[in-house]
Protein backbone atom coordinates (compact mmCIF):
# COMPACT_ATOMS: atom_id res chain seq x y z
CA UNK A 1 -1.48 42.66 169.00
CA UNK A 2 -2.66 44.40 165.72
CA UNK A 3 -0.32 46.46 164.34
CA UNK A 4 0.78 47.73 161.04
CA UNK A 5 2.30 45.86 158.05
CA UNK A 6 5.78 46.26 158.16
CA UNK A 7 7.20 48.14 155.57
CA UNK A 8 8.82 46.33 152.13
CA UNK A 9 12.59 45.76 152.33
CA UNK A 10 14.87 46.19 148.57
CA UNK A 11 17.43 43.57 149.07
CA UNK A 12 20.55 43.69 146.51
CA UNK A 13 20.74 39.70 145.96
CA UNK A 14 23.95 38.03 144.43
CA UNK A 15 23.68 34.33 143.01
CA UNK A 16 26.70 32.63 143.06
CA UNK A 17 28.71 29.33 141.67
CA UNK A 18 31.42 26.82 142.51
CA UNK A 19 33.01 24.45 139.74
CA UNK A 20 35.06 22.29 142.34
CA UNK A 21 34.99 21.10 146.29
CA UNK A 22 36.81 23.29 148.66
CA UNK A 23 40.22 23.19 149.67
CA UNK A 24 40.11 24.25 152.80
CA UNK A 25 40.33 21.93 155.70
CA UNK A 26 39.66 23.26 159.39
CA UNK A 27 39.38 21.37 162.58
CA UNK A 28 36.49 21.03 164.27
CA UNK A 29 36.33 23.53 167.01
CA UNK A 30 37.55 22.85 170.52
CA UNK A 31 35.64 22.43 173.82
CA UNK A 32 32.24 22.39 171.80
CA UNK A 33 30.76 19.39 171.55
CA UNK A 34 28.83 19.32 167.86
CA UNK A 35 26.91 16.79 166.11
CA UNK A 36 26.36 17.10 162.40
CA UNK A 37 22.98 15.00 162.05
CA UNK A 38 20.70 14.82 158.47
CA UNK A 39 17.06 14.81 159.18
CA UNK A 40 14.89 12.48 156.93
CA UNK A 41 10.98 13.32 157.11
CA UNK A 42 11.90 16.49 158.81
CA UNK A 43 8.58 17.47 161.10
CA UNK A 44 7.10 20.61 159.70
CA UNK A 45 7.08 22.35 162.92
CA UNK A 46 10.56 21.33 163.87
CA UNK A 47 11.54 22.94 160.12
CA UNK A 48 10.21 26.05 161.23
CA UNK A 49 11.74 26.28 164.53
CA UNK A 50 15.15 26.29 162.50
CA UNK A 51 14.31 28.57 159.71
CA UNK A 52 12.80 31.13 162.24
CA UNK A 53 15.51 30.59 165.00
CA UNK A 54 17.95 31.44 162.14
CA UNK A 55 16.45 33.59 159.63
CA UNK A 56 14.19 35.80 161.98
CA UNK A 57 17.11 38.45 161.91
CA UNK A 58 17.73 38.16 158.40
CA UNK A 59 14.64 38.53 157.13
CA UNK A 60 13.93 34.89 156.00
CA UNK A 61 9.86 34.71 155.20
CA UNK A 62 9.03 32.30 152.27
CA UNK A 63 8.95 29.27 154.12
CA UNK A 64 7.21 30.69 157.17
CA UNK A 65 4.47 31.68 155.05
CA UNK A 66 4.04 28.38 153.02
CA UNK A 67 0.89 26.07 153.84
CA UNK A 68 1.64 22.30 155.37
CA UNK A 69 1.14 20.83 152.14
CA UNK A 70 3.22 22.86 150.31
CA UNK A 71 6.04 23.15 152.52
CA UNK A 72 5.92 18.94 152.68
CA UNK A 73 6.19 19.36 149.14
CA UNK A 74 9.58 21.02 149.17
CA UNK A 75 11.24 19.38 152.35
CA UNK A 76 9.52 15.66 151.74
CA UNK A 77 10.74 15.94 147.70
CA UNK A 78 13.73 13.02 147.53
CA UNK A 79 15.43 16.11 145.85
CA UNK A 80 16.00 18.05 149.21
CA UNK A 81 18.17 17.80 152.28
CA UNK A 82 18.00 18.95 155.48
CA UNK A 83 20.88 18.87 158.04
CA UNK A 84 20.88 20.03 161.28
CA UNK A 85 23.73 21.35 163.20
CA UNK A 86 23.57 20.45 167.60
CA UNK A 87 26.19 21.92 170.38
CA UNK A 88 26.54 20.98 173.41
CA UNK A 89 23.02 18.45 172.47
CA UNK A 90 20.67 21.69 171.12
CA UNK A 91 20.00 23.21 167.71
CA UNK A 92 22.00 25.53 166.86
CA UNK A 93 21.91 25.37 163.06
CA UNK A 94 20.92 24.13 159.79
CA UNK A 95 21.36 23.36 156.10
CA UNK A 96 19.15 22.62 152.96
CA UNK A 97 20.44 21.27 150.01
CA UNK A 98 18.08 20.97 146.77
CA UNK A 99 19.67 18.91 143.95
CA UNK A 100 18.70 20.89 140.48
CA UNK A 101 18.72 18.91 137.43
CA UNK A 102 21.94 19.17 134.99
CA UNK A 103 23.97 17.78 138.22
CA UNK A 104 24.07 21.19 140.33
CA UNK A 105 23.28 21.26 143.83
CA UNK A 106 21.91 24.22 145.36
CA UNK A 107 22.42 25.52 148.96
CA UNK A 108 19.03 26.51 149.41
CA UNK A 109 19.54 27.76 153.02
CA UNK A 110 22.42 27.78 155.73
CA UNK A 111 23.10 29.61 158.95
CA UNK A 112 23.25 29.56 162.97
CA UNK A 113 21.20 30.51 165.71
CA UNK A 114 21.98 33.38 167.94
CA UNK A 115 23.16 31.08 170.50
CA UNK A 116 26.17 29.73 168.23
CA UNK A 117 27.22 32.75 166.97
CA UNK A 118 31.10 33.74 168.03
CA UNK A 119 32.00 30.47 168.92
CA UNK A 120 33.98 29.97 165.87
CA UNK A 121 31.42 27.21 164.07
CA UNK A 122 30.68 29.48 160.82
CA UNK A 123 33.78 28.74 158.60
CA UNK A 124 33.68 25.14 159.86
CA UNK A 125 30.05 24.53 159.59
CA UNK A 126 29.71 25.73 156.02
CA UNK A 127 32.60 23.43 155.20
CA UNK A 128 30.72 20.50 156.41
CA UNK A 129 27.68 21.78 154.59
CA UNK A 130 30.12 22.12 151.23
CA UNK A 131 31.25 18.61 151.28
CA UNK A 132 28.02 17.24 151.98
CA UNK A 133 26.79 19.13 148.54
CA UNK A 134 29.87 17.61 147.06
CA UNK A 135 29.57 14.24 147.70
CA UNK A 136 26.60 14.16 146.00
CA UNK A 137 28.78 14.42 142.82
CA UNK A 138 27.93 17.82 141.42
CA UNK A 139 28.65 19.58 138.57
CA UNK A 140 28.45 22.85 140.05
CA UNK A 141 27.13 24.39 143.96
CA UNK A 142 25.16 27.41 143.73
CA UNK A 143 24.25 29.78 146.53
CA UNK A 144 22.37 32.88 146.77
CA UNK A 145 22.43 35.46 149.49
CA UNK A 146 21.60 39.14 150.03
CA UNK A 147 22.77 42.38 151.59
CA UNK A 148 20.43 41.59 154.41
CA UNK A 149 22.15 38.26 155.26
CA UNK A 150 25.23 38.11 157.51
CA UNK A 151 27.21 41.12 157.09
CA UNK A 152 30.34 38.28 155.98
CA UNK A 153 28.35 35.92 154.06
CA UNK A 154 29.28 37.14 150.66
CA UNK A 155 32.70 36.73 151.72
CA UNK A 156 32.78 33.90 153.32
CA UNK A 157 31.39 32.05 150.22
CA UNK A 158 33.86 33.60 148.00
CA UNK A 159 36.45 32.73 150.46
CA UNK A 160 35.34 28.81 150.37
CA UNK A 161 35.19 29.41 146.16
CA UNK A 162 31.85 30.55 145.57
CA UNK A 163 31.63 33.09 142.26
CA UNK A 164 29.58 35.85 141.49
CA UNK A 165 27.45 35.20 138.54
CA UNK A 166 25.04 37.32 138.57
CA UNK A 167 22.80 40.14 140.62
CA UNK A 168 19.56 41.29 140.89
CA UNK A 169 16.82 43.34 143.21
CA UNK A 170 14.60 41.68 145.42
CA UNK A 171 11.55 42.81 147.07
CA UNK A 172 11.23 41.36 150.88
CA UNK A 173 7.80 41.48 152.68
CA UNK A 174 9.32 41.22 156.61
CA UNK A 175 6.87 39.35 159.09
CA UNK A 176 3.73 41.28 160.30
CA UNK A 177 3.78 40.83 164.40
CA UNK A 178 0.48 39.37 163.81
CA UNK A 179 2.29 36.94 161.59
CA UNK A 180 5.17 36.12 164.04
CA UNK A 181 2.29 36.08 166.56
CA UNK A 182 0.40 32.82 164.49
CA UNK A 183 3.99 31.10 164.43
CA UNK A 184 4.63 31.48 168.23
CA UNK A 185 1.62 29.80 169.02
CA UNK A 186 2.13 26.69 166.31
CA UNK A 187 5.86 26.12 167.85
């Protein structure tokens, strides 16, 4: 399965900020049946089962092509997070949550699987995900996304209270096949 390198994506990236916990409060939604677990010591392989399962279509890469040891070093750091989101008993989503210094808390990654998509978890997952950032007493909760994310996920953080604080470009290197190829046969 050789085939070429897939070509270089420009991504328009936005960082943004919130000063204060949300406001919002939505129920959890009905006849789904959702378990909001964090995982301590999360296995490597598991990891990237959930960051390929939900950033495959939106061009996540950076931790897929991270080495064991330094992809231990990020998710094994006392500074990081990782929550994962089950329906119906299977994965269906996750969040990371890296505390800075200077008391801010960064959303490092968030997002569903295919298989959760429509069934009205988005708005309520990210508000879990937002109060678990907040009860770690923040200053501030920063976010970053791009136009290659979720056609809504710009404004669905600014509707939770995320703002805009600055933009940039951003080159992204998609996965080669033979690249996807290595990670099939490792999960």
């Amino acid at each position: 399965m050789q085939g070429s390198k897939p070509a270089a994506i420009t991504a328009h990236v936005t960082e943004l900020e919130m000063t204060s916990p949300p406001k919002q409060s939505l129920p959890i939604p009905v006849n789904i049946h959702t378990a909001v677990l964090r995982v301590s010591d999360i296995p490597l392989a598991y990891y990237r089962f959930l960051y390929l399962r939900v950033g495959k279509r939106w061009h996540w890469t950076e931790r897929l092509r991270m080495s064991d040891e330094e992809l231990a070093d990020v998710l094994h750091n006392k500074a990081t997070t990782v929550t994962v989101l089950y329906v119906n008993g299977a994965p269906a989503g996750f969040f990371e949550l890296h505390e800075r210094e200077n008391e801010v808390i960064e959303l490092t990654h968030f997002g569903l699987m295919e298989h959760a998509l429509g069934l009205g978890l988005g708005k309520w997952f990210l508000l879990q995900t937002l109060l678990a950032a907040w009860a770690m007493n923040p200053s501030k909760v920063r976010v970053t996304t791009n136009n290659l994310d979720h056609p809504r996920a710009l404004q669905l953080y600014q509707q939770f209270g995320f703002s805009p604080v600055a933009t940039r470009e951003a080159i992204v290197e998609p996965l080669s096949d033979a690249e996807l190829l290595a990670l099939a046969k490792e999960l």
